[in-house]
Protein backbone atom coordinates (compact mmCIF):
# COMPACT_ATOMS: atom_id res chain seq x y z
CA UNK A 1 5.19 -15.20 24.46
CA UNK A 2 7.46 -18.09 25.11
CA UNK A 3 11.28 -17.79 24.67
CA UNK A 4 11.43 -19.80 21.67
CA UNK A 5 15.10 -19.01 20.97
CA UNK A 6 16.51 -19.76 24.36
CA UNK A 7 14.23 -23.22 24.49
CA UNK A 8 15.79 -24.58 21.48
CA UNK A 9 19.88 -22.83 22.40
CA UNK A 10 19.25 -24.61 25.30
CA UNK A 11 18.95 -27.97 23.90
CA UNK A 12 22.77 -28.02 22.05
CA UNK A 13 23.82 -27.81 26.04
CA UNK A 14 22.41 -31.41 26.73
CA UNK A 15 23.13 -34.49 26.24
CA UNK A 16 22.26 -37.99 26.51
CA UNK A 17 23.46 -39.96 29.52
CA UNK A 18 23.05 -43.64 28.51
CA UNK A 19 24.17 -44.53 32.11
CA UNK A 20 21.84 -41.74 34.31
CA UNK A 21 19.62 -43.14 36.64
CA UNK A 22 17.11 -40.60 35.54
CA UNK A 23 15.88 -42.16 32.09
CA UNK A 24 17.55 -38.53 30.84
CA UNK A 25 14.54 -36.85 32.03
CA UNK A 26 16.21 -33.27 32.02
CA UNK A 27 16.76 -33.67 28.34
CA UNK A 28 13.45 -35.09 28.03
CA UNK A 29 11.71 -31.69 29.68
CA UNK A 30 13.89 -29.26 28.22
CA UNK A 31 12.61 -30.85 24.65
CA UNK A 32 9.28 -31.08 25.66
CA UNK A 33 9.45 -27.61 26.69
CA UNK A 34 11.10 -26.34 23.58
CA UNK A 35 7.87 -28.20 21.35
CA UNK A 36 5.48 -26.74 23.18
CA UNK A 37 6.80 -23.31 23.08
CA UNK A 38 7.74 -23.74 19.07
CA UNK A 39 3.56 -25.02 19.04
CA UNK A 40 2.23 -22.40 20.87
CA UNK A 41 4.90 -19.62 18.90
CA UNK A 42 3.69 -20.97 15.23
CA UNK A 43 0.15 -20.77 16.49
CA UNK A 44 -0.09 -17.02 17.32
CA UNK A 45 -0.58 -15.29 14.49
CA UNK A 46 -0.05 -11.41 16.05
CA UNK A 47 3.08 -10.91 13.45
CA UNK A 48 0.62 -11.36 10.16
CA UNK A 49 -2.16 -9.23 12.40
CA UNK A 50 0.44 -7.05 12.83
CA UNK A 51 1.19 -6.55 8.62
CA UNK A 52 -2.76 -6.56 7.85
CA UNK A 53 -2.94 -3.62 10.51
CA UNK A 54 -0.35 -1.89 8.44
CA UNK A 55 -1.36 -2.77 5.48
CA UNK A 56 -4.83 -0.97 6.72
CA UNK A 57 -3.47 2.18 8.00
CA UNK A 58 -1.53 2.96 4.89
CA UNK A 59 -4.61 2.25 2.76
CA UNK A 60 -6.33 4.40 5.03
CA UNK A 61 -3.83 6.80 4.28
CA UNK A 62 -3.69 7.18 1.03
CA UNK A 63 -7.62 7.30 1.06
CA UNK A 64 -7.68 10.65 2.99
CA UNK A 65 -5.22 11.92 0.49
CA UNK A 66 -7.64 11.14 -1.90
CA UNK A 67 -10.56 12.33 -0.04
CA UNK A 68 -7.94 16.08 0.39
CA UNK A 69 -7.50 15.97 -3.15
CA UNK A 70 -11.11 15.60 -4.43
CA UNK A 71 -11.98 18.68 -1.49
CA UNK A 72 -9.15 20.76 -3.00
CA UNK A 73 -10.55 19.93 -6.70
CA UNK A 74 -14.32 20.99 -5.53
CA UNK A 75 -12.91 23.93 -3.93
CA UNK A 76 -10.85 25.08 -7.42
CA UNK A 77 -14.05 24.09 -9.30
CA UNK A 78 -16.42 26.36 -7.00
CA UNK A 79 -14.14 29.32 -7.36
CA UNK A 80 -13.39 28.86 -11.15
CA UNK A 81 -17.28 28.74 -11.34
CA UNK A 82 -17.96 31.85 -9.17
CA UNK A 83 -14.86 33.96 -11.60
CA UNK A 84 -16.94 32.82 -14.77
CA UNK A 85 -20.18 34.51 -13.44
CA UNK A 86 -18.47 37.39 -12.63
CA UNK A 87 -16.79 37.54 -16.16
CA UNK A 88 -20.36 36.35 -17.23
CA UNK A 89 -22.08 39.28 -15.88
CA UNK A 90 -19.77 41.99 -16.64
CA UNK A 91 -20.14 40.41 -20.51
CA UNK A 92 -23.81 41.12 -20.09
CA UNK A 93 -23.01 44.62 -18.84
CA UNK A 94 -20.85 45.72 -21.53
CA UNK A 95 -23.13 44.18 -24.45
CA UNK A 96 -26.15 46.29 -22.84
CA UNK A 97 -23.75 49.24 -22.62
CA UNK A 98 -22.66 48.36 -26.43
CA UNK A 99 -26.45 48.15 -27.70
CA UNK A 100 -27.18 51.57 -26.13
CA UNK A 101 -24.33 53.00 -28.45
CA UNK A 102 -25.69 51.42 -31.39
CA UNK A 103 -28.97 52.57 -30.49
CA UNK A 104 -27.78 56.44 -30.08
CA UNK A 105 -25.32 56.40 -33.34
CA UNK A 106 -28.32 54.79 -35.38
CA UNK A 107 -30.82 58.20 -34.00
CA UNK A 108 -27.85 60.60 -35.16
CA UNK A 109 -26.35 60.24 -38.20
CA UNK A 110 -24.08 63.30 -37.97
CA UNK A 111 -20.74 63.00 -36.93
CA UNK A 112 -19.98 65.43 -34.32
CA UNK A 113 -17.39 65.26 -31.45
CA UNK A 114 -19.49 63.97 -28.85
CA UNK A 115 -20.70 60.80 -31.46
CA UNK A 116 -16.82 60.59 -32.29
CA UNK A 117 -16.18 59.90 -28.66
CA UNK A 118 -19.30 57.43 -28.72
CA UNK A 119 -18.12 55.81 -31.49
CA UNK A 120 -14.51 55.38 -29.91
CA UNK A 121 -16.12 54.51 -26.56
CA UNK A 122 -17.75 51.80 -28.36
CA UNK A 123 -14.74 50.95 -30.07
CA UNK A 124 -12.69 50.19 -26.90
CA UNK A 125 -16.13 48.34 -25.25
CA UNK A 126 -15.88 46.44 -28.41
CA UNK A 127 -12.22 45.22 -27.31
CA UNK A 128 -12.94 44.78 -23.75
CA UNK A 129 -16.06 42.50 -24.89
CA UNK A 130 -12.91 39.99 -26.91
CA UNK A 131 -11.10 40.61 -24.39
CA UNK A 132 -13.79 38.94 -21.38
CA UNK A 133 -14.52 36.71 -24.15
CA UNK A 134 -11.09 35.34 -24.28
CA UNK A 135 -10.86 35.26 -20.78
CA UNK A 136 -14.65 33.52 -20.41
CA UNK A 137 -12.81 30.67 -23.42
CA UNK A 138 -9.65 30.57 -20.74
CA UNK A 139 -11.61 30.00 -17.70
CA UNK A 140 -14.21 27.34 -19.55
CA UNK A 141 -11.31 25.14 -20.71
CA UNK A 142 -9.89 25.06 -16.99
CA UNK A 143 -13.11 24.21 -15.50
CA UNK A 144 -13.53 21.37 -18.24
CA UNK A 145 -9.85 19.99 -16.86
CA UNK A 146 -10.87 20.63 -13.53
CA UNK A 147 -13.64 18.72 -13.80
CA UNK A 148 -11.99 15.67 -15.84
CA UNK A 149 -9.34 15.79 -12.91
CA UNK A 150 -11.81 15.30 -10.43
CA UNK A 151 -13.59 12.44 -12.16
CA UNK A 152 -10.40 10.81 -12.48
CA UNK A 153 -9.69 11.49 -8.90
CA UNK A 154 -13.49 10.08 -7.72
CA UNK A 155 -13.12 6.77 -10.03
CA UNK A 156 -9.87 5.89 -8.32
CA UNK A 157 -11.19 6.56 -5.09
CA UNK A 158 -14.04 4.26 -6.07
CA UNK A 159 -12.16 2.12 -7.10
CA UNK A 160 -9.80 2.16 -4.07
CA UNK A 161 -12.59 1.79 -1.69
CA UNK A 162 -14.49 -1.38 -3.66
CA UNK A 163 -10.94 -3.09 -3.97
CA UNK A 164 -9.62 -2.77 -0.55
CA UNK A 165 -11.42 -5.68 1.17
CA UNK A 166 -10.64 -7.69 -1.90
CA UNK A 167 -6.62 -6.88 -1.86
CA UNK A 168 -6.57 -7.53 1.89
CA UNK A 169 -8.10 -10.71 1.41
CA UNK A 170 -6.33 -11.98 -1.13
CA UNK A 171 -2.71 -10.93 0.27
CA UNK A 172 -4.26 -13.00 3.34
CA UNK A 173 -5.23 -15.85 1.16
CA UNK A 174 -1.63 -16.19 -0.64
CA UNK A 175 0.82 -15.82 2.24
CA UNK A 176 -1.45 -18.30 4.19
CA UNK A 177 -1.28 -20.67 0.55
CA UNK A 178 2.50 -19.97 0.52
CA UNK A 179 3.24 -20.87 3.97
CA UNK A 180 0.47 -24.09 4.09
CA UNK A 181 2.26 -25.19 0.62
CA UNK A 182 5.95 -24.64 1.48
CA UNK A 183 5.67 -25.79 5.25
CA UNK A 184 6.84 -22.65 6.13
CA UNK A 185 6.01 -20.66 9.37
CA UNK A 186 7.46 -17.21 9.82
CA UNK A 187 8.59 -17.03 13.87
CA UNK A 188 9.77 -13.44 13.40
CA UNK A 189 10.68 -11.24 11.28
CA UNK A 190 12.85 -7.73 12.23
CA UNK A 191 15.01 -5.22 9.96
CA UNK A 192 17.94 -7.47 10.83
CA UNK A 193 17.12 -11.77 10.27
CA UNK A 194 13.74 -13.46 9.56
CA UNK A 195 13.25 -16.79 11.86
CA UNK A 196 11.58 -19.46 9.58
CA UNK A 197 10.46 -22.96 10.75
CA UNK A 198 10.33 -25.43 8.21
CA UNK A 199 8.61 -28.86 8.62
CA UNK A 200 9.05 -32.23 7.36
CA UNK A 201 7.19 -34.97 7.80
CA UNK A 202 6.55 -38.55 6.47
CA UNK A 203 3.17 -39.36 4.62
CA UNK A 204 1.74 -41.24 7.92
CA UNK A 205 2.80 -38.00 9.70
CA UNK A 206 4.15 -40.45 12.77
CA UNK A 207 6.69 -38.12 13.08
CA UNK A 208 7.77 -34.43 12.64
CA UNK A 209 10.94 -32.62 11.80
CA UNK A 210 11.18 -28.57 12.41
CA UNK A 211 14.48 -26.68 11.25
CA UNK A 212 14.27 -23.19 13.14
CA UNK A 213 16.62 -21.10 9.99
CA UNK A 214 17.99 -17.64 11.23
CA UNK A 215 18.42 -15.92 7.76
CA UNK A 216 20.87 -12.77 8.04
CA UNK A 217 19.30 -10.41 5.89
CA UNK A 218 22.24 -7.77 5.48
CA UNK A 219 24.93 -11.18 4.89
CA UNK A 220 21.99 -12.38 2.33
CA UNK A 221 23.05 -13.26 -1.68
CA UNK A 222 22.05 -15.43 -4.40
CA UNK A 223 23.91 -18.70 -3.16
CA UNK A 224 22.27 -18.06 0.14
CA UNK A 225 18.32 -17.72 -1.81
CA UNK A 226 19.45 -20.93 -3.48
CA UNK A 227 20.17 -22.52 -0.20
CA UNK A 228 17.27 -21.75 1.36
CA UNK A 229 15.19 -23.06 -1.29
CA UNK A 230 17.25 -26.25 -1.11
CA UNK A 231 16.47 -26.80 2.31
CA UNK A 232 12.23 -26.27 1.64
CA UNK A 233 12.63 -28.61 -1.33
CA UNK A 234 14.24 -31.25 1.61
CA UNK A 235 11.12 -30.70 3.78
CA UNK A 236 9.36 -32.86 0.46
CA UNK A 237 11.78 -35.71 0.86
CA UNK A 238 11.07 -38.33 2.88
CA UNK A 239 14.15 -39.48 4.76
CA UNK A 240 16.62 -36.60 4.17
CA UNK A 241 18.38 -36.05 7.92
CA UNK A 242 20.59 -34.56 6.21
CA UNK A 243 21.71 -30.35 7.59
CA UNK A 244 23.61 -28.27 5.57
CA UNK A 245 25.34 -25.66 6.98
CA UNK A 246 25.86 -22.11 5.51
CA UNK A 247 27.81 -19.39 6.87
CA UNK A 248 24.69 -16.76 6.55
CA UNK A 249 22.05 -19.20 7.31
CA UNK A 250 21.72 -20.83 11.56
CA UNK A 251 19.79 -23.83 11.31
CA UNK A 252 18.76 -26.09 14.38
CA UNK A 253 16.50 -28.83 13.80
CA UNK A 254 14.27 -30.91 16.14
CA UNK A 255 12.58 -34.53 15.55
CA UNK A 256 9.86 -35.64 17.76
């Protein structure tokens, strides 16, 4: 990748000579080297290949999470399931335990010690029976939320999985629009500055303008935003030579 920002430093270090012999044709290379570098810099498009990539592997990311939380969901489901049969069958148990009682107290009407201990046998298989059937309400209820959970959990990961060629498209489709529309092309972009180029140009297009702006992101404020938009809404003017200066904002421009 060229060095863009040396190219154009190095052009504030020349100057015309309107009496060289040479027809000034070290200023003329070191400009023609500094366009074709800026050309060839606003042409690669690795730095936006770069975001989509990111953009991509987070999506990814929070897909599997997804994907973990619909496993752990099935898992809780299957085990909630396998504690109601359990409860299920030991229901089943008791009640044909319960209907032998019945059965036996129905055959002997007399009370004697061992139908008294029947009867209270019955009496606490009677509570044991509300008590599994309390439980059996319990564990139905959480299965129900389990299972709303994980068709909440299945629709957003549907819908996750139809959207995400349609969100990386459009986010691709407006920063291109922004750029086209603004005549704005990002030259880099760290944790510390953003490089813009900005582009004017008449409507015959015989000849172009680029302003290279260093923005200082941790020096950046409102005044600075309302610079910067200043200098974009130049880039529509036809005729404006005109560069500002601001104290958080480098600018160096270049006609051809």
């Amino acid at each position: 990748m060229p060095d863009v920002d040396g190219l154009l430093s190095a052009l504030s270090d020349l100057s015309i000579d309107v009496e060289g012999t040479d027809g000034n044709s070290r200023l003329i290379s070191r400009v023609s080297e500094a366009v074709d570098a800026l050309v060839s810099y606003i042409k690669d498009d690795s730095a936006e290949r770069t975001l989509v990539a990111e953009f991509e592997n987070l999506h990814q990311s929070i897909c599997q999470k997804h994907e973990q939380e619909l496993r752990d969901a099935h898992t809780s489901l299957d085990r909630v399931r396998q504690e109601l049969a359990q409860v299920e069958a030991e229901q089943a148990r008791l009640n044909e335990e319960l209907a032998i009682l019945k059965k036996s107290q129905a055959e002997n009407q007399s009370i004697s010690e061992e139908k008294e201990a029947e009867r209270l046998e019955g009496r606490a298989l009677k509570e044991e029976l509300c008590h599994l059937r309390g439980t059996e309400d319990a564990l139905t209820l959480e299965i129900q939320s389990l299972q709303h959970k994980l068709k909440m959990l299945e629709d957003m990961a549907e819908v996750q999985r139809a959207s995400r060629e349609d969100v990386i498209k459009r986010d691709k489709l407006l920063y291109e629009f922004l750029t086209s529309s603004l005549n704005i092309t990002v030259v880099s972009a760290n944790e510390k500055e953003v490089q813009l180029a900005l582009l004017t140009e008449p409507e015959d297009r015989s000849s172009q303008t680029w302003d290279l702006v260093t923005v200082k992101l941790d020096e950046l404020d409102q005044r600075t935003t309302d610079y910067l938009w200043t200098m974009i809404e130049r880039t529509f003017t036809q005729g404006s030579d005109e560069v500002a200066t601001d104290p958080v904002i480098d600018t160096v421009r270049l006609s051809l």
